[in-house]
C-alpha atoms as a PDB file:
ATOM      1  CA  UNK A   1      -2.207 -26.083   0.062  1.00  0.00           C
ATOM      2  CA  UNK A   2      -3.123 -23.360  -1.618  1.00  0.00           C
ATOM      3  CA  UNK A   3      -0.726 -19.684  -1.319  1.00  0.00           C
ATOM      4  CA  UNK A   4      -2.673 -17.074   0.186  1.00  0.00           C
ATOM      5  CA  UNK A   5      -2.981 -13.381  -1.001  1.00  0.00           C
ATOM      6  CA  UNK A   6      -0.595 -11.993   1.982  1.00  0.00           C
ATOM      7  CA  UNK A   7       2.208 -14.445   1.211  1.00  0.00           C
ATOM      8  CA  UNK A   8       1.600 -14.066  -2.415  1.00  0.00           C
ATOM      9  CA  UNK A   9       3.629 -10.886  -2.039  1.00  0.00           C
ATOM     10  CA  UNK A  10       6.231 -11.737   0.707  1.00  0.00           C
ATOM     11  CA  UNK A  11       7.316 -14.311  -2.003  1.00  0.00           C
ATOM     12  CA  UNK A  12       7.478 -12.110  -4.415  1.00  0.00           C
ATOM     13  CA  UNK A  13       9.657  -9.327  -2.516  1.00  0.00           C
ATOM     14  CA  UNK A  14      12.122 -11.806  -1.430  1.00  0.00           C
ATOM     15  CA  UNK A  15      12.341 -13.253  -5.220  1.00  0.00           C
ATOM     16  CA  UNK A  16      12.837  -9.233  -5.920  1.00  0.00           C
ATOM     17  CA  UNK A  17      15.776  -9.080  -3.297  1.00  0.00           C
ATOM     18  CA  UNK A  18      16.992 -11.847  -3.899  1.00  0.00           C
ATOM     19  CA  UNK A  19      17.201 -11.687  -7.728  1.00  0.00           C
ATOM     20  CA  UNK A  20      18.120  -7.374  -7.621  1.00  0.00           C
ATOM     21  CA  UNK A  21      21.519  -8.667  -5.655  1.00  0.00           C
ATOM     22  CA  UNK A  22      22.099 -10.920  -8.439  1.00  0.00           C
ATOM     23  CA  UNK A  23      21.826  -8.487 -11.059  1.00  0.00           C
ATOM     24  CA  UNK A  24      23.910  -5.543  -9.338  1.00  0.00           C
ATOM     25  CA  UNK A  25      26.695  -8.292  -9.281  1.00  0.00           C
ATOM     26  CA  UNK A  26      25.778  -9.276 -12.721  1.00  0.00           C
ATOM     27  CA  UNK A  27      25.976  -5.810 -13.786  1.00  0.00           C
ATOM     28  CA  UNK A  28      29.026  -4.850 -12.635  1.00  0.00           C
ATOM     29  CA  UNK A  29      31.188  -8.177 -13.540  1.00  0.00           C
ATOM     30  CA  UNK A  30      29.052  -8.062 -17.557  1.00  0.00           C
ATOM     31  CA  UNK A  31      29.056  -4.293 -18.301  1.00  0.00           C
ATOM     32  CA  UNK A  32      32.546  -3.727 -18.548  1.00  0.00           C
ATOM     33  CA  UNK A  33      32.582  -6.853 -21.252  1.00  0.00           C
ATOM     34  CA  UNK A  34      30.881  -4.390 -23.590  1.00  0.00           C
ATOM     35  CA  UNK A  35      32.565  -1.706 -22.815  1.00  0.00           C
ATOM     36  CA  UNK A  36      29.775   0.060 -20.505  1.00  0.00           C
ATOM     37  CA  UNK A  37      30.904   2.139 -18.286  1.00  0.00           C
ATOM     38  CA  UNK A  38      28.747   2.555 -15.013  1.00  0.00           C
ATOM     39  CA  UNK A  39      28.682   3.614 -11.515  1.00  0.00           C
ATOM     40  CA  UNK A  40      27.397   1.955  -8.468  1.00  0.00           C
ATOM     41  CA  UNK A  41      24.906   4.627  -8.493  1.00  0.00           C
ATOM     42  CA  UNK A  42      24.075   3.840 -11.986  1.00  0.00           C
ATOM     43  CA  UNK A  43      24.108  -0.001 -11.176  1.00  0.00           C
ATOM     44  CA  UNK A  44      21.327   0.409  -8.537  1.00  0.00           C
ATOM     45  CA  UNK A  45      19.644   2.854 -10.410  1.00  0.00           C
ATOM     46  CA  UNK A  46      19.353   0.506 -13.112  1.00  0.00           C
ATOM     47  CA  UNK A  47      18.396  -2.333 -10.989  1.00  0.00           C
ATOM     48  CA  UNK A  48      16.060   0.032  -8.855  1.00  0.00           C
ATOM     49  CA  UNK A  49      14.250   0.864 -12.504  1.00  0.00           C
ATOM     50  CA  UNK A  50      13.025  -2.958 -12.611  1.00  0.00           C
ATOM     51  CA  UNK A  51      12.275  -3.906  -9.145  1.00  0.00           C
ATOM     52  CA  UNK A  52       8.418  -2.356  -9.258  1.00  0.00           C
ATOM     53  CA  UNK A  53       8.204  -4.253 -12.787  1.00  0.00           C
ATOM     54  CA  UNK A  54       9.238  -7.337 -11.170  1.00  0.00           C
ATOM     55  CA  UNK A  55       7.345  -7.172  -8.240  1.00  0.00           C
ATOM     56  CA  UNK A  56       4.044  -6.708 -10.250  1.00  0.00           C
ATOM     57  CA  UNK A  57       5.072  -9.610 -12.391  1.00  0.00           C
ATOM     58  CA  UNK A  58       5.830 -12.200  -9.923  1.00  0.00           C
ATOM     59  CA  UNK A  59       2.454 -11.142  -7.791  1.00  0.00           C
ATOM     60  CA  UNK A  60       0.474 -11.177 -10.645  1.00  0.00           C
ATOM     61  CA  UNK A  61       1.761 -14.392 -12.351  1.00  0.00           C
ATOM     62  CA  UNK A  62       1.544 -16.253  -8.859  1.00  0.00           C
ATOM     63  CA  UNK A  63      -2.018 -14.933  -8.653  1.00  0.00           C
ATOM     64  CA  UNK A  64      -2.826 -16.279 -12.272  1.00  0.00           C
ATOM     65  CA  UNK A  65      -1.348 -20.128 -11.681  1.00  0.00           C
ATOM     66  CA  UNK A  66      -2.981 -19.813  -8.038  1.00  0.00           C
ATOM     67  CA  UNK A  67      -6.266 -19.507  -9.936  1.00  0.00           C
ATOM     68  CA  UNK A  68      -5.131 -22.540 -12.367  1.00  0.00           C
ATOM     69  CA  UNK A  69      -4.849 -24.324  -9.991  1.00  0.00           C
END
């Protein structure tokens, strides 16, 4: 069955969530392996900088392969 436009973008928020936890914990366990110093502010603002990217990517690839399909 084919995804529909309105869960298109559920799916891609929750990837969003889901994948933005990973990387604050990411973040903060890597970063100090290279020496970078950052904040939990600067953690989420870092991780806030690529959440609208991500969201556009993930709706608009799901869109493309829905249209594949």
């Amino acid at each position: 069955m084919p995804q529909s436009r309105r869960v298109s973008p559920l799916q891609a928020v929750c990837n969003v969530v889901v994948g933005y936890v990973l990387a604050m914990l990411t973040q903060m366990i890597v970063f100090p392996w290279f020496g970078l110093a950052a904040s939990l502010q600067d953690n989420l603002a870092i991780g806030a900088a690529f959440v609208g990217v991500s969201l556009i990517r993930g709706y608009a690839l799901r869109r493309v392969f829905e249209r594949w399909r």
